[in-house]
Protein backbone atom coordinates (compact mmCIF):
# COMPACT_ATOMS: atom_id res chain seq x y z
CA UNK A 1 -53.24 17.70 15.71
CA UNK A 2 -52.12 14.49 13.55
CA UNK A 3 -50.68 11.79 15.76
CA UNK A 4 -47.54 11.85 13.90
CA UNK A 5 -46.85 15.62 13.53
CA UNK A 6 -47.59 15.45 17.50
CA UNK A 7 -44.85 12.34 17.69
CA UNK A 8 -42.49 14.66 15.97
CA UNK A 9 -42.57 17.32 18.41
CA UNK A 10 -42.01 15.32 21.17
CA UNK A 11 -39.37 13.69 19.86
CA UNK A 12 -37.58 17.21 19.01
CA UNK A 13 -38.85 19.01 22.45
CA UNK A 14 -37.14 15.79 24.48
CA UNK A 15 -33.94 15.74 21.49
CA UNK A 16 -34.15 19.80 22.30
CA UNK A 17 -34.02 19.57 26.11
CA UNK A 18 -31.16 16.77 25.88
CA UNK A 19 -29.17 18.56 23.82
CA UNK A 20 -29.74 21.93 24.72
CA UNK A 21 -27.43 22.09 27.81
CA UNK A 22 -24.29 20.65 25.64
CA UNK A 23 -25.28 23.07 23.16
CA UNK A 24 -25.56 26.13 25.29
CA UNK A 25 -22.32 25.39 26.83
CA UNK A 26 -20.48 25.49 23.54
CA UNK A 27 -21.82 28.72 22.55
CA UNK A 28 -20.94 29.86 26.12
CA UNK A 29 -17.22 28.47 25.85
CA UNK A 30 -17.15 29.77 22.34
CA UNK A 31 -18.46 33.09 23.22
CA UNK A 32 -15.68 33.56 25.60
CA UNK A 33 -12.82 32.74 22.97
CA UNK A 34 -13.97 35.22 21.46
CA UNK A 35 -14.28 38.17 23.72
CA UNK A 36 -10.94 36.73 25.24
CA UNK A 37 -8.34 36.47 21.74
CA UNK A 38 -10.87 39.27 19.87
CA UNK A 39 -10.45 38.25 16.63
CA UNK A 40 -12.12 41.06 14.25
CA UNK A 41 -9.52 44.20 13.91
CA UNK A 42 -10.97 47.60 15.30
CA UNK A 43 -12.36 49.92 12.45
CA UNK A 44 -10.15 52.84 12.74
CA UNK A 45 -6.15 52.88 13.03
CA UNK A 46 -3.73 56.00 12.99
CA UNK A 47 -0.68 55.69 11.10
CA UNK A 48 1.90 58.94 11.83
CA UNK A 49 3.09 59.69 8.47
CA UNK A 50 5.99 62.89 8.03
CA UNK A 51 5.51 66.13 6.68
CA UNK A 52 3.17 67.30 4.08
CA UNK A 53 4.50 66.42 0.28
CA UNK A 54 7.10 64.30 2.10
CA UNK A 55 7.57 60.37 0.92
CA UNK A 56 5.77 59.12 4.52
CA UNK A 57 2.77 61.38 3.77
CA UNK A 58 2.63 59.64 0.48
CA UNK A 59 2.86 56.63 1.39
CA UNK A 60 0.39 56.90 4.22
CA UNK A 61 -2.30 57.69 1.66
CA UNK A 62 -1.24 54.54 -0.80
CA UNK A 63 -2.01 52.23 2.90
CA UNK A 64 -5.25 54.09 3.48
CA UNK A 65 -6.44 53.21 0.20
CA UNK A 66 -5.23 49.72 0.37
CA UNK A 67 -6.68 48.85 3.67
CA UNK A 68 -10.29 51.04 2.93
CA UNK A 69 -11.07 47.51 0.90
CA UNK A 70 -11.31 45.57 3.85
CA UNK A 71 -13.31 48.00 5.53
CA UNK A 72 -10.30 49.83 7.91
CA UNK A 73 -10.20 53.51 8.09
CA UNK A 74 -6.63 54.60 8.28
CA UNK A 75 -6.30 57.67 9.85
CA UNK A 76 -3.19 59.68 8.86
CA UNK A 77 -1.21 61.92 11.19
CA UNK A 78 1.56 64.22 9.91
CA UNK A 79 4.51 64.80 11.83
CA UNK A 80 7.42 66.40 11.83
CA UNK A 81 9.62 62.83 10.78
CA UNK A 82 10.83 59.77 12.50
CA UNK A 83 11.73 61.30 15.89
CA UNK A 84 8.21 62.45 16.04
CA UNK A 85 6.48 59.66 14.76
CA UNK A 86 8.27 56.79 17.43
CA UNK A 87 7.30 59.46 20.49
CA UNK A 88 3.69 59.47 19.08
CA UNK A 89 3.89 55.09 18.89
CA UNK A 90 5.32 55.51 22.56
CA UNK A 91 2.80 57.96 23.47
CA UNK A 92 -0.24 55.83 22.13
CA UNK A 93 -1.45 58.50 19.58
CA UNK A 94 -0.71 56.60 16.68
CA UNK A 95 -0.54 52.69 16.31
CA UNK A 96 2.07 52.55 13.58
CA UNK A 97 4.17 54.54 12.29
CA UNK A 98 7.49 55.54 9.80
CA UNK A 99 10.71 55.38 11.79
CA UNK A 100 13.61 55.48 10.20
CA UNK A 101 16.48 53.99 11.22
CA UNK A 102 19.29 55.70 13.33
CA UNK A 103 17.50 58.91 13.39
CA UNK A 104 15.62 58.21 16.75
CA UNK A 105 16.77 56.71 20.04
CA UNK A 106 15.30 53.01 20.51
CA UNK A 107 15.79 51.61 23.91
CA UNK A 108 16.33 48.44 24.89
CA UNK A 109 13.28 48.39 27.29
CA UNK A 110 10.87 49.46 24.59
CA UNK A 111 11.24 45.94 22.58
CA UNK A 112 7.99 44.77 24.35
CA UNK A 113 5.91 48.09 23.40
CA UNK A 114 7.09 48.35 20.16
CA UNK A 115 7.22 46.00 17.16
CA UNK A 116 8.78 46.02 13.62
CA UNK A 117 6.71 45.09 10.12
CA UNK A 118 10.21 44.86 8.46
CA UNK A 119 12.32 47.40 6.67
CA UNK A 120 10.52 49.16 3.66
CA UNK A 121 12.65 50.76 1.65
CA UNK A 122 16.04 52.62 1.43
CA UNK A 123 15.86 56.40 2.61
CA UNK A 124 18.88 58.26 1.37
CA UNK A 125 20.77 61.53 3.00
CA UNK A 126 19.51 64.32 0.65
CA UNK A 127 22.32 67.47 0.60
CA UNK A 128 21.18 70.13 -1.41
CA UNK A 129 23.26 72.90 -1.58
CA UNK A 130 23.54 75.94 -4.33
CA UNK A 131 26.12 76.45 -7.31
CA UNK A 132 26.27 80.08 -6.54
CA UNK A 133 26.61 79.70 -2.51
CA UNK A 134 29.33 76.97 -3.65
CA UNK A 135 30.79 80.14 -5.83
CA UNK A 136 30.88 82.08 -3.48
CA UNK A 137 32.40 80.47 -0.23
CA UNK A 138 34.26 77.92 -2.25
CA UNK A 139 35.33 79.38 -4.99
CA UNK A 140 33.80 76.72 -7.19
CA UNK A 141 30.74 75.28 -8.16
CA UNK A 142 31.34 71.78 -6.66
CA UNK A 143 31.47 70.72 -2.72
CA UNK A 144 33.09 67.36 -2.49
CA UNK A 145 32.70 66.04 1.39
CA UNK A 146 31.45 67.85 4.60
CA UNK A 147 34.25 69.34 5.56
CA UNK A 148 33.85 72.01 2.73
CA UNK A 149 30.64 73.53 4.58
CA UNK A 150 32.26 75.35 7.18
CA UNK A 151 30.64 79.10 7.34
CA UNK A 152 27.46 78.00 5.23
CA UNK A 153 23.74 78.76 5.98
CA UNK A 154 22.00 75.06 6.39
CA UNK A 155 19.24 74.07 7.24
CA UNK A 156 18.60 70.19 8.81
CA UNK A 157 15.45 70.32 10.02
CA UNK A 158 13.03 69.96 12.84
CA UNK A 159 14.26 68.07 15.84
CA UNK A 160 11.60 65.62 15.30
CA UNK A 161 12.58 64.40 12.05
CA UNK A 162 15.82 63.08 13.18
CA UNK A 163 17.80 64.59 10.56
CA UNK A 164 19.01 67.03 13.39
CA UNK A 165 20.52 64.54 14.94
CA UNK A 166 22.10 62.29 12.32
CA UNK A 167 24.01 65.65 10.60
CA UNK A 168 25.11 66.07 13.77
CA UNK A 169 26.60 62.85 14.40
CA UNK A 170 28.19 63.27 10.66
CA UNK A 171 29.66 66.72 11.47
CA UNK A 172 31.70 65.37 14.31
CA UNK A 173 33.43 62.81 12.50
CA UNK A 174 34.10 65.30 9.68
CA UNK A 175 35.67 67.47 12.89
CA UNK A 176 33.39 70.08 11.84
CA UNK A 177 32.22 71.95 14.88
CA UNK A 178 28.40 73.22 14.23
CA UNK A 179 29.41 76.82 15.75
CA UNK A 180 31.19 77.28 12.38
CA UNK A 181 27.80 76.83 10.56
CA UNK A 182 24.29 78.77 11.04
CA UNK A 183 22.17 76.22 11.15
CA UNK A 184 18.62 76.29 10.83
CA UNK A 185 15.37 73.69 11.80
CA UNK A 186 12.88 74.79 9.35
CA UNK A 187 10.17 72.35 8.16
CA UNK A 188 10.95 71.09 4.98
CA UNK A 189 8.18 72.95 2.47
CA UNK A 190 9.28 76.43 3.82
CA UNK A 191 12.68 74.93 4.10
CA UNK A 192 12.90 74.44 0.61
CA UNK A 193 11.39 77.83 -0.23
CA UNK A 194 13.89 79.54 1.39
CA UNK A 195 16.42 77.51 -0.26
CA UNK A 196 15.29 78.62 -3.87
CA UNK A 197 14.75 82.08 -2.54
CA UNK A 198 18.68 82.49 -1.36
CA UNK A 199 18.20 82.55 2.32
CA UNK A 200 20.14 79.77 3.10
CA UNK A 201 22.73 78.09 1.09
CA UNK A 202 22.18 74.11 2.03
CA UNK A 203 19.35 71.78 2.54
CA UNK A 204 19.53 68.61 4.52
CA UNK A 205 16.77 66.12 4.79
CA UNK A 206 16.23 62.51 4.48
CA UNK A 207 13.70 60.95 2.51
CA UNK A 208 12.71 58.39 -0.33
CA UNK A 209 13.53 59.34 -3.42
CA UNK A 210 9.61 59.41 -4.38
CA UNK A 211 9.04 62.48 -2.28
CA UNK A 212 8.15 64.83 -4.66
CA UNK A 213 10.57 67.67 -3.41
CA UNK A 214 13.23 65.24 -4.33
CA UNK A 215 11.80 64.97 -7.84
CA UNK A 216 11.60 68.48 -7.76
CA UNK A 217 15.22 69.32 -6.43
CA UNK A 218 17.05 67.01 -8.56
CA UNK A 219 15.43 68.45 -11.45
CA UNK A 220 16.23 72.44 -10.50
CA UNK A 221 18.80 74.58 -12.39
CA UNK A 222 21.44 75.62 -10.32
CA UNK A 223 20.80 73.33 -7.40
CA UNK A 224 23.61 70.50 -6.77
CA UNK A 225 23.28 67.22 -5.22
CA UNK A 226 26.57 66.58 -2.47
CA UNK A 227 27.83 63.57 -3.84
CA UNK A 228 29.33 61.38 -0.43
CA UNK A 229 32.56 60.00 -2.32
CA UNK A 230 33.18 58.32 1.28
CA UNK A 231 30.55 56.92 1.58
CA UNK A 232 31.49 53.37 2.10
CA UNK A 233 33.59 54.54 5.16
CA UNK A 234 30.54 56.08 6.87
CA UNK A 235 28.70 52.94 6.20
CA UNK A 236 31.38 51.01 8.21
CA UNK A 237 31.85 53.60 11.05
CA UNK A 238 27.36 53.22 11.50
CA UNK A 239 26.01 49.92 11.38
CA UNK A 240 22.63 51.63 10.42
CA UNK A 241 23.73 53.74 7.17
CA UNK A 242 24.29 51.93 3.61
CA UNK A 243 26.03 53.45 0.96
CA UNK A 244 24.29 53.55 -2.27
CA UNK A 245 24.69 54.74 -5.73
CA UNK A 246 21.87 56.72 -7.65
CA UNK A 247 22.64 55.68 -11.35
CA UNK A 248 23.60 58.21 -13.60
CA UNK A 249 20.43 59.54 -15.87
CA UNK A 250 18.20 57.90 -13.24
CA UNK A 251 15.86 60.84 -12.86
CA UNK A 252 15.62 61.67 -16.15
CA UNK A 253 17.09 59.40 -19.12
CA UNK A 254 16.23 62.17 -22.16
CA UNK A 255 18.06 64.95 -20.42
CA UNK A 256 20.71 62.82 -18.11
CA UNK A 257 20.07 63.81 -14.71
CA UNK A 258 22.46 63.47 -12.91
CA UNK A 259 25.15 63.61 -15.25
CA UNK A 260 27.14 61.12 -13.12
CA UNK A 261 27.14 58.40 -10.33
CA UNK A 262 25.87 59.95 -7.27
CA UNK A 263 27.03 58.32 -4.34
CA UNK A 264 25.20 58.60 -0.77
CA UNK A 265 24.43 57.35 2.60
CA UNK A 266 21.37 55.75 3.53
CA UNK A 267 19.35 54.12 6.21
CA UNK A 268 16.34 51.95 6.06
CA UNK A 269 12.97 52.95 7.00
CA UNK A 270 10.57 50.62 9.11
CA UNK A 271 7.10 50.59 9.77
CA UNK A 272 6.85 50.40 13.71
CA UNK A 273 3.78 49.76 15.63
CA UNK A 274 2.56 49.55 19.24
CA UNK A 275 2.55 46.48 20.69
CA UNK A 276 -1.37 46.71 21.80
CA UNK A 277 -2.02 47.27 17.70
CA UNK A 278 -4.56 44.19 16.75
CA UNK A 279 -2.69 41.40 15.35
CA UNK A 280 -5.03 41.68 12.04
CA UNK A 281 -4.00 45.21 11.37
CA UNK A 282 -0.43 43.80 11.72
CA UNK A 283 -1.13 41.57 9.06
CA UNK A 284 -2.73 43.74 6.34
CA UNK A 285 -0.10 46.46 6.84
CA UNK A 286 2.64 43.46 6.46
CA UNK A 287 0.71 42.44 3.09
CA UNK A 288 -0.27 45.77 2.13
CA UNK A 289 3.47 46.85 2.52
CA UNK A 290 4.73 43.99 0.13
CA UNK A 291 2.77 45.29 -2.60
CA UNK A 292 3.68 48.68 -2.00
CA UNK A 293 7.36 48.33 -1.77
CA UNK A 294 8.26 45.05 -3.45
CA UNK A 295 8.89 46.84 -6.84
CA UNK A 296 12.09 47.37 -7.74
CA UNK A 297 13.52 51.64 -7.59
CA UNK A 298 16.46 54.14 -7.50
CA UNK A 299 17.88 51.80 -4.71
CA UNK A 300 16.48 48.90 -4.85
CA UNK A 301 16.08 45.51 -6.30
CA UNK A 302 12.09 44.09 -6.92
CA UNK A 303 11.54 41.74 -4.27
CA UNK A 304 14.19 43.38 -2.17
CA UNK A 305 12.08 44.82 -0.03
CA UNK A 306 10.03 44.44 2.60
CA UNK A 307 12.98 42.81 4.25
CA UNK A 308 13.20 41.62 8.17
CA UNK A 309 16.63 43.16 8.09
CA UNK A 310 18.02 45.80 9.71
CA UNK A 311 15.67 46.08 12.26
CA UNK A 312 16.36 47.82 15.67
CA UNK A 313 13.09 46.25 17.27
CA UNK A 314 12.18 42.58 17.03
CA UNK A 315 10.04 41.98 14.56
CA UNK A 316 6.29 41.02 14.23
CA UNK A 317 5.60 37.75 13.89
CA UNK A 318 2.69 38.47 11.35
CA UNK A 319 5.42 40.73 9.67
CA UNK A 320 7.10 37.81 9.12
CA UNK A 321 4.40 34.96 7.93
CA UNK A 322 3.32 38.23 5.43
CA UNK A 323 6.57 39.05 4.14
CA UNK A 324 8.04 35.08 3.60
CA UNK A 325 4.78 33.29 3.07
CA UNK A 326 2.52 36.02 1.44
CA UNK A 327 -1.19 36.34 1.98
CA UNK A 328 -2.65 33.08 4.06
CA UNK A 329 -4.38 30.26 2.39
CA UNK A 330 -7.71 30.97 3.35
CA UNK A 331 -7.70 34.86 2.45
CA UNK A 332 -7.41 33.56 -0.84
CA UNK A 333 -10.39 32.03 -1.27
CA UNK A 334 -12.77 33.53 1.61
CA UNK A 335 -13.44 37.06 2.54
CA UNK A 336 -10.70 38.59 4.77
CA UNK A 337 -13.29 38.91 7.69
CA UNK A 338 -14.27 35.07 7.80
CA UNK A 339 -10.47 34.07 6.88
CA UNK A 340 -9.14 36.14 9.99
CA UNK A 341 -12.03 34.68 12.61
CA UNK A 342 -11.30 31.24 11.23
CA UNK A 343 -7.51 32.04 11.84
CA UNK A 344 -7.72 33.21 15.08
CA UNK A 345 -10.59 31.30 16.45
CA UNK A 346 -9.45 28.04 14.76
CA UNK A 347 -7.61 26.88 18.13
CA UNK A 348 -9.83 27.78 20.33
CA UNK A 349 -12.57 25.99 18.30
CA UNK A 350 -10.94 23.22 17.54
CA UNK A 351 -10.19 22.53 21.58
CA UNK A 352 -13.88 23.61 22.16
CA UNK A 353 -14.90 20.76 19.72
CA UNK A 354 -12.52 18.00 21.60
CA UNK A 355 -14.27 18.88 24.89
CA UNK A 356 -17.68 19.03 23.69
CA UNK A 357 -17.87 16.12 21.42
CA UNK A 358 -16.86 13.45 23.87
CA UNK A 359 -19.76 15.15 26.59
CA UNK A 360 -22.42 14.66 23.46
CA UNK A 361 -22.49 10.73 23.79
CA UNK A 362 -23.99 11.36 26.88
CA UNK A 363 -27.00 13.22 24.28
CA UNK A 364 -28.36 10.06 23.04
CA UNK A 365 -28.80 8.32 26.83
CA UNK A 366 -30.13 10.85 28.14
CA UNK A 367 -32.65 11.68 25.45
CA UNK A 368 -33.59 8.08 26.02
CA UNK A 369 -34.15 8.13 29.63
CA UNK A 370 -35.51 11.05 28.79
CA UNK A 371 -38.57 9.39 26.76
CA UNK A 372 -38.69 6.77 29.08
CA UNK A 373 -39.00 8.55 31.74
CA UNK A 374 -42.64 9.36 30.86
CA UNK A 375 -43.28 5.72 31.11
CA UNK A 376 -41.74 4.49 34.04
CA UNK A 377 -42.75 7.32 36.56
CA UNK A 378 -46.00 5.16 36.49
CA UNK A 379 -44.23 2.21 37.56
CA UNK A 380 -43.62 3.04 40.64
CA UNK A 381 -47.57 4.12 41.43
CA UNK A 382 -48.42 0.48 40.21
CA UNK A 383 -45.54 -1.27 42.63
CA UNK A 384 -47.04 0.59 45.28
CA UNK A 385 -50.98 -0.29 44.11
CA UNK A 386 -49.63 -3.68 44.15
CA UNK A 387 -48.14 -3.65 47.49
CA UNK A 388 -50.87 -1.85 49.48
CA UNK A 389 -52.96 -4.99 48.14
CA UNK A 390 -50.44 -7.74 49.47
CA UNK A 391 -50.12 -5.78 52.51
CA UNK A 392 -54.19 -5.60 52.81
CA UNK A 393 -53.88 -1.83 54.33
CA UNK A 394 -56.58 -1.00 51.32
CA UNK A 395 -59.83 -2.95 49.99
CA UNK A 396 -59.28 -4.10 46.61
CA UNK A 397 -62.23 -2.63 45.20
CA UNK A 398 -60.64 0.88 45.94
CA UNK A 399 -57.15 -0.16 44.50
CA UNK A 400 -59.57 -1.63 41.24
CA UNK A 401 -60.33 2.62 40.61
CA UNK A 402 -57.24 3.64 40.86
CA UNK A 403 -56.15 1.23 38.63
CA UNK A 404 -58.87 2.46 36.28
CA UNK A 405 -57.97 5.97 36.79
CA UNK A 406 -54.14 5.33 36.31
CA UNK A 407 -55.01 3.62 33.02
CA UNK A 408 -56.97 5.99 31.71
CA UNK A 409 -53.93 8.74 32.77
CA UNK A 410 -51.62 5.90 31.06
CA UNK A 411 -53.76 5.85 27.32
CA UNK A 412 -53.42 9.33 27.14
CA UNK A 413 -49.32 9.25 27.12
CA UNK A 414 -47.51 9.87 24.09
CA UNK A 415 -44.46 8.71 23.01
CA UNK A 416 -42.18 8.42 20.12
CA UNK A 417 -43.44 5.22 17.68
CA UNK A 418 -40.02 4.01 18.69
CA UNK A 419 -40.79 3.41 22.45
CA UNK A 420 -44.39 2.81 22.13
CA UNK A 421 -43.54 -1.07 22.77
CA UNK A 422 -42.41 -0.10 26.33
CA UNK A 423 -46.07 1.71 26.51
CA UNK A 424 -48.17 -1.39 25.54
CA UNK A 425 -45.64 -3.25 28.18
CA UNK A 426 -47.24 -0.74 30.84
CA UNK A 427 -50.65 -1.01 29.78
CA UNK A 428 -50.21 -4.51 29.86
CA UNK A 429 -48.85 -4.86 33.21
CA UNK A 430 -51.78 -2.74 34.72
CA UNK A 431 -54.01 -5.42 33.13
CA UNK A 432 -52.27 -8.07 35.10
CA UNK A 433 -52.36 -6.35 38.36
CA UNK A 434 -55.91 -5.78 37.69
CA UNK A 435 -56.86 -9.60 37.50
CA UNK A 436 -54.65 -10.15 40.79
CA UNK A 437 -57.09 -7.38 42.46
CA UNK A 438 -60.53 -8.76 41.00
CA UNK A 439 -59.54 -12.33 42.17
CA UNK A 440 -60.15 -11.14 45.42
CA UNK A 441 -63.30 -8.51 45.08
């Protein structure tokens, strides 16, 4: 082997063995920042949606598309509607979910399980109710408030939608006992079939106005839209409804549906998620949901919404970086997976790097002692050489050979060209020794 390629190694096998240690306790201390903040999102997430053809269902599907780019699988769970959905967030079947507000009872002791990624958009009251029912229990073709439904055939859904509930809580301040109605909790597709088919006069439900049985609804001949004329004063007797308008030819410009201002009550829907959900998931759903619903609609302003309003949870803290700052600087530029372990790890690496970078100055002394070390060790076999001969417990002639023999142990030392002054320093002094013991053979 060359002398210098041989010098080389050494020099790296000592640099190696110096710095190894320092090095190995990084990776250690990094190692355990990351199996302790676990900074890559799981693979798989379950989002409860609503019912089939209902606005949540679609808008499940436009998330699962969104977050397939970064490699999450969104798995999407219909329910019956918000009731349904928060049980399954409480439960742990589903890590986020579509709750809309004062349909479902959020308790005080559930802020720490359950978190809010902001209000998404404005979910109206839909009350559907037929121009011939109207006809004939009203005597006319128009029903102007609640109070008008007494003896009608209604249906307001499954208990786990919430609807239930909230048309409850409606009917009570319109002194309308419910025994006066027949009421009926049908899911909403064979809900609305019975509707068209004459079976029941009214159809409650709340959803956004993209659900396509909306579209469809507002659309069908003969079918009438309540219009809540009070609905400013419900808004101020429930901190969790809004009144809105749907503009006249809204739906349709060519043919003007509706005819007229439709006034109605509204609540917000949120996206809720466990508390346990990764942090990273948080975040794209945030983002992903300020694409979605940022546009303007029916209700709606663009850039009104997401919005950390209205919330009956606190909300995430990556809800709100996403929804005031946008996307963060480095998933800009990198790919989300390196921009999210350099996000969550950067703390953690940055207080590894303060510890370990003071403990490497001790690298280059001990690599040092390390070299020299190789040279010194035969120090102390010459003191003693030295000694045994002032002493006179040997005959110099013997201590003359083992001289010889440590010398020729000594030539055969390598070292870095560096040190090798510190190597002709022990050669030399073995020479000297030597003419001290031949002075007296």
């Amino acid at each position: 082997m060359p002398k210098t390629l041989r010098y080389t190694l050494i020099s790296l096998r000592e640099m190696a063995a110096s710095f190894g240690p320092f090095a190995l306790l990084t990776i250690a201390l990094l190692g355990a920042a990351y199996w302790w903040l676990n900074p890559n999102p799981p693979k798989r997430v379950v989002l409860a949606t609503g019912p089939e053809q209902s606005a949540y269902a679609e808008f499940g599907k436009r998330y699962a598309e969104a977050l397939a780019r970064y490699g999450i699988t969104v798995e999407l769970l219909s329910s019956e509607g918000s009731s349904a959905n928060l049980e399954l967030l409480r439960t742990g079947r589903a890590d986020l979910g579509f709750v809309q507000g004062g349909t479902a009872d959020i308790g005080y002791d559930e802020e720490d399980t359950i978190t809010s990624l902001g209000s998404l958009f404005v979910e109206p009251l839909w009350l559907f109710y037929r121009e011939d029912s109207a006809k004939r229990l009203r005597k006319s073709p128009v029903v102007n408030n609640l109070a008008e439904f007494s003896g009608w055939r209604v249906n307001v859904g499954t208990a786990g939608s919430g609807v239930p509930r909230l048309f409850a809580t409606l009917l009570d301040v319109n002194r309308l006992d419910a025994k006066q109605m027949t009421l009926t909790e049908l899911e909403q597709t064979p809900a609305t079939v019975a509707f068209l088919g004459g079976e029941i006069d009214a159809l409650v439900f709340a959803s956004a106005p993209e659900s396509l049985m909306v579209q469809m609804l507002l659309q069908t001949p003969g079918v009438r839209l309540l219009d809540f004329a009070q609905s400013e004063a419900y808004s101020r007797r429930f901190g969790y409804l809004t009144p809105v308008v749907m503009p006249q030819g809204v739906v349709d410009l060519a043919r003007n549906i509706p005819a007229r201002d439709v006034r109605l009550v509204a609540s917000t829907t949120s996206l809720l998620a466990h508390s346990d959900t990764h942090p990273a998931i948080l975040q794209l759903f945030a983002q992903t949901a300020t694409s979605l619903h940022g546009g303007s609609g029916w209700f709606s302003k663009a850039r009104e919404y997401p919005s950390l309003e209205h919330s009956e949870v606190p909300i995430s803290p990556e809800a709100t970086r996403a929804i005031q700052s946008g996307a963060p600087f480095l998933q800009r530029y990198l790919p989300f997976w390196l921009a999210n372990l350099i996000e969550r790890m950067w703390l953690a690496m940055g207080l590894i790097l303060a510890l370990a970078l003071p403990l490497s100055r001790i690298v280059p002394p001990l690599y040092t002692f390390r070299i020299r070390k190789r040279i010194f060790r035969w120090y102390a076999e010459l003191r003693d050489v030295e000694q045994r001969f002032e002493a006179g417990t040997d005959p110099a002639a013997d201590l003359v050979e083992q001289l010889d023999a440590m010398e020729s142990k000594v030539e055969k030392v390598v070292v870095p060209l560096s040190y090798t002054d510190e190597l002709y320093a022990l050669r030399n002094n073995i020479h000297l020794v030597r003419k001290k013991l031949l002075r007296k053979v």
